[in-house]
PDB file of N, CA and C in Angstrom:
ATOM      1  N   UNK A   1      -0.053  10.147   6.362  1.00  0.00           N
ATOM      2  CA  UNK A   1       1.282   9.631   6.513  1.00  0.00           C
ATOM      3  C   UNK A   1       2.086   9.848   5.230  1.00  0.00           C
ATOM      4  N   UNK A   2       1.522   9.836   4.326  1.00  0.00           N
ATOM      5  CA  UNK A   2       2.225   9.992   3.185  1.00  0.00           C
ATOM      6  C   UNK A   2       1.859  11.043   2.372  1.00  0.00           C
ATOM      7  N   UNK A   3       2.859  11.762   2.026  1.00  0.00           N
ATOM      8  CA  UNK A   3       3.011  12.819   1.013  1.00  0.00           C
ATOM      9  C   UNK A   3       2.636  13.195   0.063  1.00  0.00           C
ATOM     10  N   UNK A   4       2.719  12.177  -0.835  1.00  0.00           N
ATOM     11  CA  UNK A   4       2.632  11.931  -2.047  1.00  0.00           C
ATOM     12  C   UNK A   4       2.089  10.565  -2.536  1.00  0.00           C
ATOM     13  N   UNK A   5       1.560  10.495  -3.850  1.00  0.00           N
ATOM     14  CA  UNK A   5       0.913   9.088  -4.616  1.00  0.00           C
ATOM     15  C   UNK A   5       2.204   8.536  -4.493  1.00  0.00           C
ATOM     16  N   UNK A   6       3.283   8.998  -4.891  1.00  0.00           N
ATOM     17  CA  UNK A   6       4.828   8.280  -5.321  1.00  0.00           C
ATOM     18  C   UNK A   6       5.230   7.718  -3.989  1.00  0.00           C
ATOM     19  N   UNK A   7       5.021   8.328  -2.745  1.00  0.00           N
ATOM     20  CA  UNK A   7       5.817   8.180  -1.776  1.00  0.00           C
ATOM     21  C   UNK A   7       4.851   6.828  -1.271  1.00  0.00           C
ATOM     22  N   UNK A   8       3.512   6.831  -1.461  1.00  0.00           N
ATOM     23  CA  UNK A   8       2.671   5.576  -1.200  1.00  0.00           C
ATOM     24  C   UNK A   8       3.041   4.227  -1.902  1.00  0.00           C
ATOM     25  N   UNK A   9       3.312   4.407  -3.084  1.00  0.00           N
ATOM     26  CA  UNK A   9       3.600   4.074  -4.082  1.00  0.00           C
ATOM     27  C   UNK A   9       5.292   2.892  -3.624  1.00  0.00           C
ATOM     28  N   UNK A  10       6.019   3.695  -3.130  1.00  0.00           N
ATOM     29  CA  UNK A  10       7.151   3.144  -2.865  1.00  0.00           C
ATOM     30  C   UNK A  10       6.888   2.206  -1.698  1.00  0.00           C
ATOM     31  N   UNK A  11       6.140   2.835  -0.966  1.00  0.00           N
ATOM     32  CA  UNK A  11       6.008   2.178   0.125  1.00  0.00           C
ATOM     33  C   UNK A  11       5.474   0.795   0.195  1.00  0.00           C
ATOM     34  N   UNK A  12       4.539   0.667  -1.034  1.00  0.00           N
ATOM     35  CA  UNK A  12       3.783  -0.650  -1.468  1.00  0.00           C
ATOM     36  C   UNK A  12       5.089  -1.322  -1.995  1.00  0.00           C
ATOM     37  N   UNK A  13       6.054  -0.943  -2.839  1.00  0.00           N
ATOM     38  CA  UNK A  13       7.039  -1.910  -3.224  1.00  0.00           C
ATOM     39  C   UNK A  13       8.021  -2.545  -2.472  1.00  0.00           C
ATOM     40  N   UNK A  14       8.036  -1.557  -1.166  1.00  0.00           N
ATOM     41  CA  UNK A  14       9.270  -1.892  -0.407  1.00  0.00           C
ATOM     42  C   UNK A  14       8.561  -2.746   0.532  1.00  0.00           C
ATOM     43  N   UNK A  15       7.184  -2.963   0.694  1.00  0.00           N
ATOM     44  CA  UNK A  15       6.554  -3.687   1.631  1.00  0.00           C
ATOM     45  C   UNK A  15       7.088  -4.787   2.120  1.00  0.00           C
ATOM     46  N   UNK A  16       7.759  -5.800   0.937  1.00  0.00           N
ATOM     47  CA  UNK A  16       8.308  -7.402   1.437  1.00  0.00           C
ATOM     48  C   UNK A  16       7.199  -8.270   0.987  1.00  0.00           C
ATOM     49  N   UNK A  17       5.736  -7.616   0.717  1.00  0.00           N
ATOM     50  CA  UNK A  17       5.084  -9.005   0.723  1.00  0.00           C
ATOM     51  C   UNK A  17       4.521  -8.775  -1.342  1.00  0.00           C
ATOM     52  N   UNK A  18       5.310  -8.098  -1.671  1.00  0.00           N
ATOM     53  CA  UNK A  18       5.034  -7.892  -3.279  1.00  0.00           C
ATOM     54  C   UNK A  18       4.439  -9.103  -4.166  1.00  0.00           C
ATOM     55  N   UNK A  19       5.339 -10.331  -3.723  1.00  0.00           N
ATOM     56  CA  UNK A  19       5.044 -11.317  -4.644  1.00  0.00           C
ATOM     57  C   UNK A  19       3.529 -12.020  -4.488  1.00  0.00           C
ATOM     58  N   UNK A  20       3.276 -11.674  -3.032  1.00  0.00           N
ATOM     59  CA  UNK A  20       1.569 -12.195  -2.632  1.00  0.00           C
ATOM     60  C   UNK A  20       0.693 -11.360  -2.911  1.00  0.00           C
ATOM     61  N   UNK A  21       0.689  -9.756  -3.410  1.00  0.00           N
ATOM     62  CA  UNK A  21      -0.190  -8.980  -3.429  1.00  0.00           C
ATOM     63  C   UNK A  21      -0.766  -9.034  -5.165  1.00  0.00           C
ATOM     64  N   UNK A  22      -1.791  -8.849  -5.493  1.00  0.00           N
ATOM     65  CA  UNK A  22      -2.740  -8.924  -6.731  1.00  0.00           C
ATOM     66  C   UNK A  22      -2.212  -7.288  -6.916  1.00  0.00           C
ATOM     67  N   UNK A  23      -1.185  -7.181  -7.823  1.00  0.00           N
ATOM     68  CA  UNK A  23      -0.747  -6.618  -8.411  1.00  0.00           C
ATOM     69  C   UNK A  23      -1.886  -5.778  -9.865  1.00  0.00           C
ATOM     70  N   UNK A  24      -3.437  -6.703 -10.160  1.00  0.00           N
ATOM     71  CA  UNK A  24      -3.980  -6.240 -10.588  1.00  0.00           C
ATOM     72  C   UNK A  24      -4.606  -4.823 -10.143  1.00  0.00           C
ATOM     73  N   UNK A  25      -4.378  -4.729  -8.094  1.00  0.00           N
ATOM     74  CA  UNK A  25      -5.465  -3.620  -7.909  1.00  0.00           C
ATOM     75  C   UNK A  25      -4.311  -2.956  -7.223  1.00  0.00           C
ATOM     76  N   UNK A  26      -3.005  -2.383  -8.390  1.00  0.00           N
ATOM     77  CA  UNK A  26      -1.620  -1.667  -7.271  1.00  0.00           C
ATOM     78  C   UNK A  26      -2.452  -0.209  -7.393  1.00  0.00           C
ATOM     79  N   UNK A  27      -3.346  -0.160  -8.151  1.00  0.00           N
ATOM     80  CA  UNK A  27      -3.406   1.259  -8.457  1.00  0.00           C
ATOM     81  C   UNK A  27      -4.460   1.723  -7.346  1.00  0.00           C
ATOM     82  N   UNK A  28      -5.434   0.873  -6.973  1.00  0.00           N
ATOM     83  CA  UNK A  28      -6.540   0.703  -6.302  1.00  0.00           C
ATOM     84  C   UNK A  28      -5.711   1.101  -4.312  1.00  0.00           C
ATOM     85  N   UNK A  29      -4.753   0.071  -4.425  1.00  0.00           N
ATOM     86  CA  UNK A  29      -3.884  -0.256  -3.001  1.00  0.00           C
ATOM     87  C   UNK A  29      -3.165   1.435  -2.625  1.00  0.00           C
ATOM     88  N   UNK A  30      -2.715   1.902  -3.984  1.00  0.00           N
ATOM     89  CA  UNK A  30      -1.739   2.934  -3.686  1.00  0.00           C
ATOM     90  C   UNK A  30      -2.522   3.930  -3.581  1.00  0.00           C
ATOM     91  N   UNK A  31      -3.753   4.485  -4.138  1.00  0.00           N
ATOM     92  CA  UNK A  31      -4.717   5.358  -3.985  1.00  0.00           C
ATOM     93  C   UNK A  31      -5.207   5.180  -2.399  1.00  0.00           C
ATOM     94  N   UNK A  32      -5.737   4.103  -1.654  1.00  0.00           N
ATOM     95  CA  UNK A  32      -6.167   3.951  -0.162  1.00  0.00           C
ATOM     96  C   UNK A  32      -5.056   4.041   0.607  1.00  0.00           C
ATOM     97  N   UNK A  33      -3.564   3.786  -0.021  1.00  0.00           N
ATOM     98  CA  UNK A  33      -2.458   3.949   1.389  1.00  0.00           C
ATOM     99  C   UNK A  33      -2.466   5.509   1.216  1.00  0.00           C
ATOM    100  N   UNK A  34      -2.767   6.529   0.304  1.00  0.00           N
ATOM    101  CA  UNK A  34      -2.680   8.056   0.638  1.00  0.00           C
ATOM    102  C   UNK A  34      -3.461   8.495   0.553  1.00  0.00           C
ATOM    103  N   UNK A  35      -4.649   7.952   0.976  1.00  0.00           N
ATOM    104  CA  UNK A  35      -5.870   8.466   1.559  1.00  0.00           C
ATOM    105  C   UNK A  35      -6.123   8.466   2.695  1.00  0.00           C
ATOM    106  N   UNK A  36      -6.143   6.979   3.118  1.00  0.00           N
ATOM    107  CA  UNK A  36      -6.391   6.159   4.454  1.00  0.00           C
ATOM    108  C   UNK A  36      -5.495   6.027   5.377  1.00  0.00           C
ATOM    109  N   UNK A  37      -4.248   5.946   5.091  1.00  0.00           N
ATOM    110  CA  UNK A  37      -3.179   5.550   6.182  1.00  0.00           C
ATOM    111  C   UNK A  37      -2.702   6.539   6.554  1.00  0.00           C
ATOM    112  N   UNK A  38      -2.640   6.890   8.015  1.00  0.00           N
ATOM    113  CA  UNK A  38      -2.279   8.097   8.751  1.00  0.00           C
ATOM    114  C   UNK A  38      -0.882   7.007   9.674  1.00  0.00           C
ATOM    115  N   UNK A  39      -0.567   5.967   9.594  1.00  0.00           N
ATOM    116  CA  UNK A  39       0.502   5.234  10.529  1.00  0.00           C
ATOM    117  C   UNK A  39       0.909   4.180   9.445  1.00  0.00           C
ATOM    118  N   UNK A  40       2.544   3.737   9.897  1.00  0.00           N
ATOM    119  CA  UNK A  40       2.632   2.615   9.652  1.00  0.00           C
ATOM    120  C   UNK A  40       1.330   1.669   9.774  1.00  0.00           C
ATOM    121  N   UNK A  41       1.198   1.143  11.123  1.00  0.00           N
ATOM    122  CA  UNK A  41      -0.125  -0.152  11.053  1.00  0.00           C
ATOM    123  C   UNK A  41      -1.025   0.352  10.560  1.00  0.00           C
ATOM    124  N   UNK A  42      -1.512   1.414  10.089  1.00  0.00           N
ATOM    125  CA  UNK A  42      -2.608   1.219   8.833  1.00  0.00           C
ATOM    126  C   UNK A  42      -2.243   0.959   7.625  1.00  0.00           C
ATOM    127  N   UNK A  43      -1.124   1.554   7.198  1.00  0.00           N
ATOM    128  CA  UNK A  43      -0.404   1.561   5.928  1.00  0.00           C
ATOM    129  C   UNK A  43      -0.134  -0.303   5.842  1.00  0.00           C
ATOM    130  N   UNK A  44       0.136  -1.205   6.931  1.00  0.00           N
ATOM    131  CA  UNK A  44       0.308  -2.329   6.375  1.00  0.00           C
ATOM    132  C   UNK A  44      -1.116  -3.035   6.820  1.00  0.00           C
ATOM    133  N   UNK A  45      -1.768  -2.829   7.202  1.00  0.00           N
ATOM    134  CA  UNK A  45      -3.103  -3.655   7.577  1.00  0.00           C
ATOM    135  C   UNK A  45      -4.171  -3.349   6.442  1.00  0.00           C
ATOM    136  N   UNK A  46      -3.995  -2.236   5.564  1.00  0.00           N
ATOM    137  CA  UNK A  46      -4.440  -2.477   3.849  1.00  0.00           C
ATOM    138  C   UNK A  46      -3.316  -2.930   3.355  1.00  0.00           C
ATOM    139  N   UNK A  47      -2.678  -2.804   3.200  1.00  0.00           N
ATOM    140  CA  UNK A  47      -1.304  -3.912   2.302  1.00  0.00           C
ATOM    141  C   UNK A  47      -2.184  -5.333   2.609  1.00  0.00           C
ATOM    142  N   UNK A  48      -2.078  -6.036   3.666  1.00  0.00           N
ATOM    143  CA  UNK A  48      -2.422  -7.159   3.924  1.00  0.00           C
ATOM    144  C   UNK A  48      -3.870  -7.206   3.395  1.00  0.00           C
ATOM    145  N   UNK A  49      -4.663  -6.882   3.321  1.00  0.00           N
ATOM    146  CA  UNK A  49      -6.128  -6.852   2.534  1.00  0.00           C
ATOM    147  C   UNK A  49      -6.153  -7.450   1.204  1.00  0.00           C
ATOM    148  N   UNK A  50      -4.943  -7.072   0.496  1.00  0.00           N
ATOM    149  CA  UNK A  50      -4.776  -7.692  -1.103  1.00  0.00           C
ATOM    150  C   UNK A  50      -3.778  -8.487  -1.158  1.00  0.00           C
ATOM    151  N   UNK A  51      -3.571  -9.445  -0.204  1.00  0.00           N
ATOM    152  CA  UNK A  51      -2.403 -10.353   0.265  1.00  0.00           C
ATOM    153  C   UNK A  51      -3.727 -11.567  -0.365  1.00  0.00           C
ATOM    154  N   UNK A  52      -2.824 -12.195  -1.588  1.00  0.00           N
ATOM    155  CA  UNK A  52      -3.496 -13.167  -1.827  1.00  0.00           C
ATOM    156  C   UNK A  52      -2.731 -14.853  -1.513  1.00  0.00           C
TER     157      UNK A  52
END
């Protein structure tokens, strides 16, 4: 689904749920959304994984 690290990357910021996510593992989150996520609902069902 995504292009690019950057374009994953944005996508984690624009998410809405920024202030709940452990910002310790953005690097960890943004590496699996452009690996793993081939759709939106995958792209937010790891978002929600580091929803603390």
């Amino acid at each position: 689904m995504f292009k690019s690290i950057a374009d994953a990357k944005t996508f984690l910021f624009n998410h809405g749920n920024l202030d709940l996510i452990e910002l310790d593992k953005e690097d960890e989150i943004v590496e699996r959304l452009y690996r793993e996520a081939d759709t939106k609902e995958a792209a937010d069902t790891i978002v929600s994984e580091y929803i603390i």
